[in-house]
N, C-alpha and C. Protein backbone atom coordinates (compact mmCIF):
# COMPACT_ATOMS: atom_id res chain seq x y z
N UNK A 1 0.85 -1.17 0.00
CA UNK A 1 0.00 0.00 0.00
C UNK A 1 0.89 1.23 0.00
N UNK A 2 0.76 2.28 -0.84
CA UNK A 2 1.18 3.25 -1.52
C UNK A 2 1.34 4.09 0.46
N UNK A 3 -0.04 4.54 0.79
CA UNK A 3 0.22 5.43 1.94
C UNK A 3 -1.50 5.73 2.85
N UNK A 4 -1.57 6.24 4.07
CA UNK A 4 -2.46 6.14 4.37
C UNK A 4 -3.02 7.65 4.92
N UNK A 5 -4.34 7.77 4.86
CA UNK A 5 -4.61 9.13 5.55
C UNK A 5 -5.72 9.21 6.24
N UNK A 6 -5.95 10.60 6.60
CA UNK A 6 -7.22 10.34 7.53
C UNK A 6 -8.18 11.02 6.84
N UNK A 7 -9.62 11.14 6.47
CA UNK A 7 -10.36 11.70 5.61
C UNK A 7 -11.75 11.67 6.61
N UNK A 8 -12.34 12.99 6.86
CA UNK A 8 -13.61 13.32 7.17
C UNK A 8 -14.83 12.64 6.47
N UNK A 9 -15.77 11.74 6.59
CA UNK A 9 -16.78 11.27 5.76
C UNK A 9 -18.16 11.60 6.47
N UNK A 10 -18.94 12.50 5.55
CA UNK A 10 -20.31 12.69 6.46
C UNK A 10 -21.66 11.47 6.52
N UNK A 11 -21.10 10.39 5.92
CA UNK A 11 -22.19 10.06 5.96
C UNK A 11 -21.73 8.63 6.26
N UNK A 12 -22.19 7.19 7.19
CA UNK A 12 -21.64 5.74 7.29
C UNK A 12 -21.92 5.13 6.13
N UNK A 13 -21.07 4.36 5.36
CA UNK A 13 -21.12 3.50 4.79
C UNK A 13 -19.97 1.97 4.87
N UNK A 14 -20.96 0.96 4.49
CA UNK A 14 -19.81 -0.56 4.74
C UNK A 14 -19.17 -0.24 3.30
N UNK A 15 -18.11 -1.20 3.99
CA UNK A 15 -17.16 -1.48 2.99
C UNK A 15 -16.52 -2.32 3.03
N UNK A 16 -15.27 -2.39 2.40
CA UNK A 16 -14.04 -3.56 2.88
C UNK A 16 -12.74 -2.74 2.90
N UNK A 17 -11.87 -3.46 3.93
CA UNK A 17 -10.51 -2.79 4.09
C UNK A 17 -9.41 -3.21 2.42
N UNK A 18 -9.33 -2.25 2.38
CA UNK A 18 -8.29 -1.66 1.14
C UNK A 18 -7.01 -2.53 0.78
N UNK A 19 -6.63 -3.34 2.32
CA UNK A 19 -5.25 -4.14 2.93
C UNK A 19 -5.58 -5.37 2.86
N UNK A 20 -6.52 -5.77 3.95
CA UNK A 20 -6.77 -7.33 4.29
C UNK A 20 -8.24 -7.77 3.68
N UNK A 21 -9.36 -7.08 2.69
CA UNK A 21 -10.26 -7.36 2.34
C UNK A 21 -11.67 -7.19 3.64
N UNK A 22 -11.36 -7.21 4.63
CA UNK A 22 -12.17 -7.57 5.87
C UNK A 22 -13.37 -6.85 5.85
N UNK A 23 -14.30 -7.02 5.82
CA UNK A 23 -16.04 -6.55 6.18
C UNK A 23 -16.03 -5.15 7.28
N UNK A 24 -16.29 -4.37 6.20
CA UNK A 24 -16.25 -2.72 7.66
C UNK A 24 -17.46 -2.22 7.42
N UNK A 25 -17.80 -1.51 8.75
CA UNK A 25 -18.91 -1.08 8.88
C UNK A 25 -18.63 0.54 9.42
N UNK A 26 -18.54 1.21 8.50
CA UNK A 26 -17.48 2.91 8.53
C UNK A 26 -18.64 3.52 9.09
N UNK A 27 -18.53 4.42 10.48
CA UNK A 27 -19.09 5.37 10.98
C UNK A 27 -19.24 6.78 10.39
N UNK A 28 -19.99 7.46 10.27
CA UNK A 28 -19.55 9.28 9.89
C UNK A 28 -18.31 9.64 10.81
N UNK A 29 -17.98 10.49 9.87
CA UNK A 29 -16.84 10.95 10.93
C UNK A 29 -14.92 10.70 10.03
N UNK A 30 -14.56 10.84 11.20
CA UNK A 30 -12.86 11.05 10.39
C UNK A 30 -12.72 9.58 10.55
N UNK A 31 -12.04 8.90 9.61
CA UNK A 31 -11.64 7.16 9.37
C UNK A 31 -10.29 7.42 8.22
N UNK A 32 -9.77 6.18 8.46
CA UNK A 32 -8.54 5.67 7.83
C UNK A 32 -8.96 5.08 6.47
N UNK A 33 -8.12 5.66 5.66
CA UNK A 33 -8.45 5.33 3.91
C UNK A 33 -6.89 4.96 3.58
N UNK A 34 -7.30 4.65 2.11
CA UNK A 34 -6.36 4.92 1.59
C UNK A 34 -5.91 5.81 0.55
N UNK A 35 -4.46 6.59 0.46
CA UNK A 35 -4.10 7.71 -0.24
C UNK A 35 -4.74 7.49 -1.35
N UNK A 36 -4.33 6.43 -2.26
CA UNK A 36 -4.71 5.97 -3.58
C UNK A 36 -5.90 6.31 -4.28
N UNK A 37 -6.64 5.47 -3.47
CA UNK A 37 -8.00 4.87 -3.73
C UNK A 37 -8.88 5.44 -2.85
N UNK A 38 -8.29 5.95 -1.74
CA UNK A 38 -9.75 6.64 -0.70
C UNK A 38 -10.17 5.47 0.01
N UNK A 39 -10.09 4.15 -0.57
CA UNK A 39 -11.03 2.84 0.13
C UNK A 39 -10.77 2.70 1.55
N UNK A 40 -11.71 2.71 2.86
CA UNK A 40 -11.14 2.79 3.87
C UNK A 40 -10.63 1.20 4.37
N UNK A 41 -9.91 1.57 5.63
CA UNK A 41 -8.71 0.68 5.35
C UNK A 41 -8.79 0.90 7.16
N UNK A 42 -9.11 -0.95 7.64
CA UNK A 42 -9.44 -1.23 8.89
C UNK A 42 -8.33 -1.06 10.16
N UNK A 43 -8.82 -1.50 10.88
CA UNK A 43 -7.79 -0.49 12.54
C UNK A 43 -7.06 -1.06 12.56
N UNK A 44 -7.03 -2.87 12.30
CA UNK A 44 -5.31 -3.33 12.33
C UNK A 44 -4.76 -3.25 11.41
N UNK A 45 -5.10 -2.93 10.06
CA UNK A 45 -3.80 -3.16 8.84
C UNK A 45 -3.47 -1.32 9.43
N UNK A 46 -3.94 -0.36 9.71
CA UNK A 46 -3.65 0.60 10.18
C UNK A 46 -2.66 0.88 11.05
N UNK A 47 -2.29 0.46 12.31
CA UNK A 47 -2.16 -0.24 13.41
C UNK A 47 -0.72 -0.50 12.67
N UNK A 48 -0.74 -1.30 11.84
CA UNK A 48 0.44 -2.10 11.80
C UNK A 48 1.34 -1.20 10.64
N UNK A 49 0.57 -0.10 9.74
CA UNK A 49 1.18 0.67 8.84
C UNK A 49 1.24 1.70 9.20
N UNK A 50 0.19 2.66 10.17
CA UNK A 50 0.87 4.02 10.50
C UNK A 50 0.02 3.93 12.20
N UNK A 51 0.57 3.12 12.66
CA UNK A 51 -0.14 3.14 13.98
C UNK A 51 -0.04 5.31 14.79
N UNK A 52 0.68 5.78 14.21
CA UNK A 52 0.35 7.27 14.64
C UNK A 52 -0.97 8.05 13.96
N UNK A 53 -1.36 7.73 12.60
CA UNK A 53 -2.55 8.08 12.69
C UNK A 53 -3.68 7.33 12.87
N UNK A 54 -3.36 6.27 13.55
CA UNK A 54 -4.70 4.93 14.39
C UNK A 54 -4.65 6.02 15.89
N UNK A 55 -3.89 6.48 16.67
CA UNK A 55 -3.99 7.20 17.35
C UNK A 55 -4.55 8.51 17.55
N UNK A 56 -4.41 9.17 16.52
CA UNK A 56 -4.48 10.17 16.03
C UNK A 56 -6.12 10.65 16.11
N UNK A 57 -7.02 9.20 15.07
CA UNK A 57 -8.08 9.20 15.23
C UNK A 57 -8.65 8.75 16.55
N UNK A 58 -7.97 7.84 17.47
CA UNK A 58 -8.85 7.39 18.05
C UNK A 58 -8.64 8.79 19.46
N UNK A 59 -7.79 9.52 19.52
CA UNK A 59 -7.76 10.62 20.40
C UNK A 59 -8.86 11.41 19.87
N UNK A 60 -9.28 11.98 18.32
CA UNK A 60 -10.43 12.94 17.62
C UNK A 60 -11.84 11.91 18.43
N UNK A 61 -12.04 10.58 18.04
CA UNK A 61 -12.98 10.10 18.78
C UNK A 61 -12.98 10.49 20.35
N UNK A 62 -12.40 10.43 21.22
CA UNK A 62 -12.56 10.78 22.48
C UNK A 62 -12.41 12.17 23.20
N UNK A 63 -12.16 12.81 22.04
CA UNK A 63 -12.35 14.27 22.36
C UNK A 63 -13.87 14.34 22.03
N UNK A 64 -14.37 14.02 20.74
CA UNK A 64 -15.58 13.75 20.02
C UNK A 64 -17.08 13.73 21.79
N UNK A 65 -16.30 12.30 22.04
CA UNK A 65 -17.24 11.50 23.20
C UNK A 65 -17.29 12.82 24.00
N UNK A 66 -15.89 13.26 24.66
CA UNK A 66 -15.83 14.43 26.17
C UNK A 66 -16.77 15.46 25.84
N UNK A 67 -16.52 15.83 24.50
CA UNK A 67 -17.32 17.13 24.03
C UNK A 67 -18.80 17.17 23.74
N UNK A 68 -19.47 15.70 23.86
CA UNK A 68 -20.80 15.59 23.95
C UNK A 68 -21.39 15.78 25.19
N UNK A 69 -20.36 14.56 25.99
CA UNK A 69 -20.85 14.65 27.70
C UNK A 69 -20.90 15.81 27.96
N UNK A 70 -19.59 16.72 27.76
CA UNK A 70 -19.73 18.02 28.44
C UNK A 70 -21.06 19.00 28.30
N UNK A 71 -21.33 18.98 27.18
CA UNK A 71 -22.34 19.96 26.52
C UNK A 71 -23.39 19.32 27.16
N UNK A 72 -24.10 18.17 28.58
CA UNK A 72 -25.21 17.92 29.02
C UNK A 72 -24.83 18.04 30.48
N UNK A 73 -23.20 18.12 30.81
CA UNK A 73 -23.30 18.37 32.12
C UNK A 73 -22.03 19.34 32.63
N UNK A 74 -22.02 19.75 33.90
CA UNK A 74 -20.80 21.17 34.41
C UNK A 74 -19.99 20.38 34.19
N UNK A 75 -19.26 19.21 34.41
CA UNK A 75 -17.98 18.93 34.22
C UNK A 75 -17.55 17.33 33.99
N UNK A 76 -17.30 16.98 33.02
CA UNK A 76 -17.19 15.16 32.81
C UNK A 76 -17.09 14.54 33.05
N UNK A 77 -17.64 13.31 33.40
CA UNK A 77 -17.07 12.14 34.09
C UNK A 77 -15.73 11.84 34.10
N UNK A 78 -15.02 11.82 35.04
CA UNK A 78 -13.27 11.46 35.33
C UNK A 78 -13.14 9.97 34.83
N UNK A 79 -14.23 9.12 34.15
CA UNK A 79 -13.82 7.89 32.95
C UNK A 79 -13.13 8.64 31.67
N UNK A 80 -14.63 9.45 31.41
CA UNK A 80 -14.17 10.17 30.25
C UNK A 80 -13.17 10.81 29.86
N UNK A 81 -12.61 11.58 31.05
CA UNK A 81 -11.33 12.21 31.21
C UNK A 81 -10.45 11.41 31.06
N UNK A 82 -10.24 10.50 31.69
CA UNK A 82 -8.97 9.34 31.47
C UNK A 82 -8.82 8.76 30.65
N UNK A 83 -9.68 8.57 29.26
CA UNK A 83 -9.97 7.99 28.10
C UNK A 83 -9.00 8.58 27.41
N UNK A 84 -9.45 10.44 27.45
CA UNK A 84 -8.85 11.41 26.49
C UNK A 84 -7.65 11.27 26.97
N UNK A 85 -7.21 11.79 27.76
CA UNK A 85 -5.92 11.67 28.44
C UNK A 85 -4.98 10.05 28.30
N UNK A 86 -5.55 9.32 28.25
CA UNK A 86 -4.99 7.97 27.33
C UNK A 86 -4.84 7.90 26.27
N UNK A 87 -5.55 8.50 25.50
CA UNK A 87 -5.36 8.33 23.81
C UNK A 87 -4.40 9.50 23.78
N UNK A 88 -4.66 10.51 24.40
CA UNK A 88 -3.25 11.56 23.76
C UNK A 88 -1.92 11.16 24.13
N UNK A 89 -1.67 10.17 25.11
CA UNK A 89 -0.70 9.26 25.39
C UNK A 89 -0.38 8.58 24.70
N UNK A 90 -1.16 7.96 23.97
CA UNK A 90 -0.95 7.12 23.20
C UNK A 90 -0.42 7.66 21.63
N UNK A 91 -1.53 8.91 21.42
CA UNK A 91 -0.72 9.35 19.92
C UNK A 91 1.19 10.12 20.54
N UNK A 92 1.42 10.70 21.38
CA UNK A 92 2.38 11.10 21.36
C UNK A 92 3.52 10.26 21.55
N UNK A 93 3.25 9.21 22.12
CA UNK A 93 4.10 7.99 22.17
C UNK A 93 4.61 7.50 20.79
N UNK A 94 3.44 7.38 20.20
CA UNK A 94 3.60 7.08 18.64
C UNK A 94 4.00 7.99 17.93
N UNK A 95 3.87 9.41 17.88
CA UNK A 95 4.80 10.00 17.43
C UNK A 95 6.44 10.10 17.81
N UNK A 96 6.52 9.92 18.86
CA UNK A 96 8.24 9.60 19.44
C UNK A 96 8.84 8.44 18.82
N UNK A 97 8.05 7.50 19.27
CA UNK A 97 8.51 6.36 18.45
C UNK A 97 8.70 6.44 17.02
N UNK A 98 8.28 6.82 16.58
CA UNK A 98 8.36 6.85 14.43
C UNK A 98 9.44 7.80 14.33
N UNK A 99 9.89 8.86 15.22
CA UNK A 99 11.00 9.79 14.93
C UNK A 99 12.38 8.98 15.44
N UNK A 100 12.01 8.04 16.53
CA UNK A 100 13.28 7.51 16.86
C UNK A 100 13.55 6.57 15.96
N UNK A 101 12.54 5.91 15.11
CA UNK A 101 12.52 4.64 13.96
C UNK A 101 13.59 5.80 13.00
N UNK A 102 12.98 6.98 12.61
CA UNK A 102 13.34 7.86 11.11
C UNK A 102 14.97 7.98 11.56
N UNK A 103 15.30 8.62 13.07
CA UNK A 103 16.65 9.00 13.03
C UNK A 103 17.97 7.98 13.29
């Protein structure tokens, strides 16, 4: 596979992953495609080709989640909080790591 990106889609549609063929069921919202073809392209062949933007998205999802809760109550559940605060752990990790792979 040529390269991967992240692309905004407004509306769910199934599909199949671009990599391993596998049965997807694509939410609205930002998802993993491919450069090429656009075809989206599932969380482990992702995972295993640019695991920094598998992070990337799954931190936009849990900001996504905090920013709903918040808007129904004064201040978020401290699950929710630790979610976000995990995934941004997680993308910055993955960004360290891919710079220490590059240098």
């Amino acid at each position: 596979m040529a390269g991967l990106t992240i692309r905004v889609v407004s509306e769910k549609a199934d599909g199949v992953c671009a990599e391993c063929g596998r049965k997807l069921a694509c939410a609205a919202g930002p998802r993993l495609v491919a450069e090429t073809s656009a075809a989206p392209v599932c969380r482990d062949c992702g995972r295993r080709d640019a695991p920094s933007l598998v992070a990337l998205l799954d931190l936009a999802r849990a900001a996504q989640r905090v920013s709903r809760i918040h808007g129904s109550t004064l201040v978020p559940p401290i699950g929710a909080l630790l979610d976000l605060a995990r995934a941004a752990e997680d993308y910055t990790l993955s960004i360290r790591d891919r710079r220490r792979r590059v240098a």
